[in-house]
Protein backbone atom coordinates (compact mmCIF):
# COMPACT_ATOMS: atom_id res chain seq x y z
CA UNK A 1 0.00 0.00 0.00
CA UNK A 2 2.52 2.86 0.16
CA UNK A 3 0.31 5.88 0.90
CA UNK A 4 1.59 8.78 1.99
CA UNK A 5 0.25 10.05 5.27
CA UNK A 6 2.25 13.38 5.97
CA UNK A 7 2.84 13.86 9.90
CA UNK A 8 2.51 18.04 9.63
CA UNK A 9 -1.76 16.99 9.16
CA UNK A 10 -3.89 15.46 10.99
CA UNK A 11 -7.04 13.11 10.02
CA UNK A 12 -10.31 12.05 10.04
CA UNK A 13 -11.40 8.57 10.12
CA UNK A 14 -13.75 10.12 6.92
CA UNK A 15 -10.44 10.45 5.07
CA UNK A 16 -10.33 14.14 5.38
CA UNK A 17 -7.06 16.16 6.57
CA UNK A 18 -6.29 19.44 8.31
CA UNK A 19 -3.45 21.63 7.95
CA UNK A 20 -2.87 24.34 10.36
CA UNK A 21 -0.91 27.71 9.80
CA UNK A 22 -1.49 30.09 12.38
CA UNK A 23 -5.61 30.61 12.03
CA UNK A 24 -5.82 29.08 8.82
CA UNK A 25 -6.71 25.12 8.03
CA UNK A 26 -6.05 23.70 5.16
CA UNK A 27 -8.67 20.63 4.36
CA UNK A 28 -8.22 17.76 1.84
CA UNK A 29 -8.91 14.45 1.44
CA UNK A 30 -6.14 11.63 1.52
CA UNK A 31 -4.32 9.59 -0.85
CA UNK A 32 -5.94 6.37 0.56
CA UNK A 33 -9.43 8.27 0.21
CA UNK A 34 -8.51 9.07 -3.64
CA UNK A 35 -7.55 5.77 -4.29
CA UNK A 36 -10.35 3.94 -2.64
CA UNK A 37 -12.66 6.48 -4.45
CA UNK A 38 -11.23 5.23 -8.08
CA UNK A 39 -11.81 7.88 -10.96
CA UNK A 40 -13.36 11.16 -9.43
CA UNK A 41 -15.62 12.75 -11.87
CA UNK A 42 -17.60 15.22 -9.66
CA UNK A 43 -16.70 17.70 -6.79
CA UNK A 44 -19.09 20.23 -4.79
CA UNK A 45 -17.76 22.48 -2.03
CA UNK A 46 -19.10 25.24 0.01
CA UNK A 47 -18.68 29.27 -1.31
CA UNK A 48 -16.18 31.73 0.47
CA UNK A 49 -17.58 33.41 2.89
CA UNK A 50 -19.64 30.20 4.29
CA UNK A 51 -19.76 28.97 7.34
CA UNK A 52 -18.29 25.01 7.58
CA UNK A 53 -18.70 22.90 11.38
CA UNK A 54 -16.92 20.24 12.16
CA UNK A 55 -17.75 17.03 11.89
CA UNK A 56 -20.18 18.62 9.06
CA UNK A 57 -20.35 17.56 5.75
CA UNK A 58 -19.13 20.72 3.88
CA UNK A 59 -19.54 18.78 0.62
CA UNK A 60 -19.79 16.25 -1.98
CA UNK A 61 -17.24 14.15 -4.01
CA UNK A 62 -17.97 11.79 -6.58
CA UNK A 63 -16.18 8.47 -8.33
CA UNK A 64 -18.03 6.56 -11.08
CA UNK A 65 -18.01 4.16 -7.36
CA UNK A 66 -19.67 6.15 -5.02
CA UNK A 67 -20.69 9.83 -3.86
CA UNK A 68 -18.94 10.17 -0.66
CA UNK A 69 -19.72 13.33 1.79
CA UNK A 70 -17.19 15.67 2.75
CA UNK A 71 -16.65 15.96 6.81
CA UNK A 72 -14.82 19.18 8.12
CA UNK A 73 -12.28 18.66 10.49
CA UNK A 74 -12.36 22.32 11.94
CA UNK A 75 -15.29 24.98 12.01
CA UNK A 76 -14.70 28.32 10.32
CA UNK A 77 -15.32 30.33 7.50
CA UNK A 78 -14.34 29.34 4.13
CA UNK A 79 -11.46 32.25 2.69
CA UNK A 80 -10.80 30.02 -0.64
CA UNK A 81 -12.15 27.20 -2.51
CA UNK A 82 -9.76 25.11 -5.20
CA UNK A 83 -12.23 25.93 -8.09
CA UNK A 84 -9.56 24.68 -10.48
CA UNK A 85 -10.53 21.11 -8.83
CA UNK A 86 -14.34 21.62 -9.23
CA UNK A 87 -13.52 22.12 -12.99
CA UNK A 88 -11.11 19.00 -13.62
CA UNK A 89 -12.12 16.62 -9.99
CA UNK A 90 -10.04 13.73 -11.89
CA UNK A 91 -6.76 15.73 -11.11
CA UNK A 92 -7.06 15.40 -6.76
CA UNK A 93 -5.00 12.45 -6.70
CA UNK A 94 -2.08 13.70 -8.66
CA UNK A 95 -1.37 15.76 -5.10
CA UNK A 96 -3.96 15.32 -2.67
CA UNK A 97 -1.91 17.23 -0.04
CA UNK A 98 -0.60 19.82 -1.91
CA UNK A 99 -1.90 21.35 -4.93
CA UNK A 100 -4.85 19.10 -4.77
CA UNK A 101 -6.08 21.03 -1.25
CA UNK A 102 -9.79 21.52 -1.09
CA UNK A 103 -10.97 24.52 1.08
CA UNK A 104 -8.76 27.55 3.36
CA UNK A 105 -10.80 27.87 6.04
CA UNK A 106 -10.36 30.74 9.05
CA UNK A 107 -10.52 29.03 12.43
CA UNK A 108 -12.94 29.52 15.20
CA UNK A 109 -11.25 27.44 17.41
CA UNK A 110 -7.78 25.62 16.81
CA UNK A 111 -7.99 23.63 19.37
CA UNK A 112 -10.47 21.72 17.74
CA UNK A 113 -7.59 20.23 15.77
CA UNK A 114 -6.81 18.05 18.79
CA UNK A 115 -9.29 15.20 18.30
CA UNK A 116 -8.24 14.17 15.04
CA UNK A 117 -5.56 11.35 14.37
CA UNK A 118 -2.04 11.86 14.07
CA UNK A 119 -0.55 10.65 10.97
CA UNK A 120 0.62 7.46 12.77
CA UNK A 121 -3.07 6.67 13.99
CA UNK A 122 -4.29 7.40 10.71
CA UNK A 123 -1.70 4.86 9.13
CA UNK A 124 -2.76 1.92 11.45
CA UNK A 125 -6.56 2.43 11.06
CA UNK A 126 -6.74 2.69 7.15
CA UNK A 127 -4.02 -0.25 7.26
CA UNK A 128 -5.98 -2.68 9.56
CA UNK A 129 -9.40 -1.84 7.47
């Protein structure tokens, strides 16, 4: 399986991650998600300026497998959306945690970022599923 699970994020057991810098989170989904998730052909996120909660869905993505909701990991307001993604979906896996991000969202509260798995957590659940 050699995903990548970067230990700067943390993670959902949805699949979603969360970056933090300072106030502002950084939200994807993960290369085990993409791959599990086969050819993506749709994405829907929220518009800037709305309101996301954790544990949420904030969203839609869709594979010619499955439509899959979109859990945020953090509550804030939205300050960008990757549009370029909602216009070609089938390029999130070429670099899920970097270009590939999702939504910038402005924290509420960054402690919030506590309950959700470390990289090595992450590993060992999507590895014993």
């Amino acid at each position: 399986m050699g995903f990548e699970y970067p230990d700067n994020l943390r993670y959902l057991d949805t699949h979603e991650y969360v970056r933090l810098d300072g106030d502002i989170a950084t939200v994807g989904i993960t290369a085990f998600a993409v791959d599990q998730l086969g050819d993506i052909v749709f994405l829907e996120l929220p518009d800037v300026g709305e309101t996301v909660t954790k544990g949420d869905s904030f969203g839609t993505v869709e594979s010619v497998k499955a439509v899959e909701d979109l859990n945020a990991p953090i509550t804030g307001t939205v300050l960008e959306r990757n549009d370029a993604l909602i216009e070609a979906p089938e390029q999130i896996g070429d670099d899920p945690y970097g270009e590939s991000w999702l939504l910038k969202i402005r924290v509420q509260d960054e402690s919030e970022v506590e309950d959700a798995m470390t990289a090595d957590e992450y590993r060992a659940q999507v590895e014993g599923e």
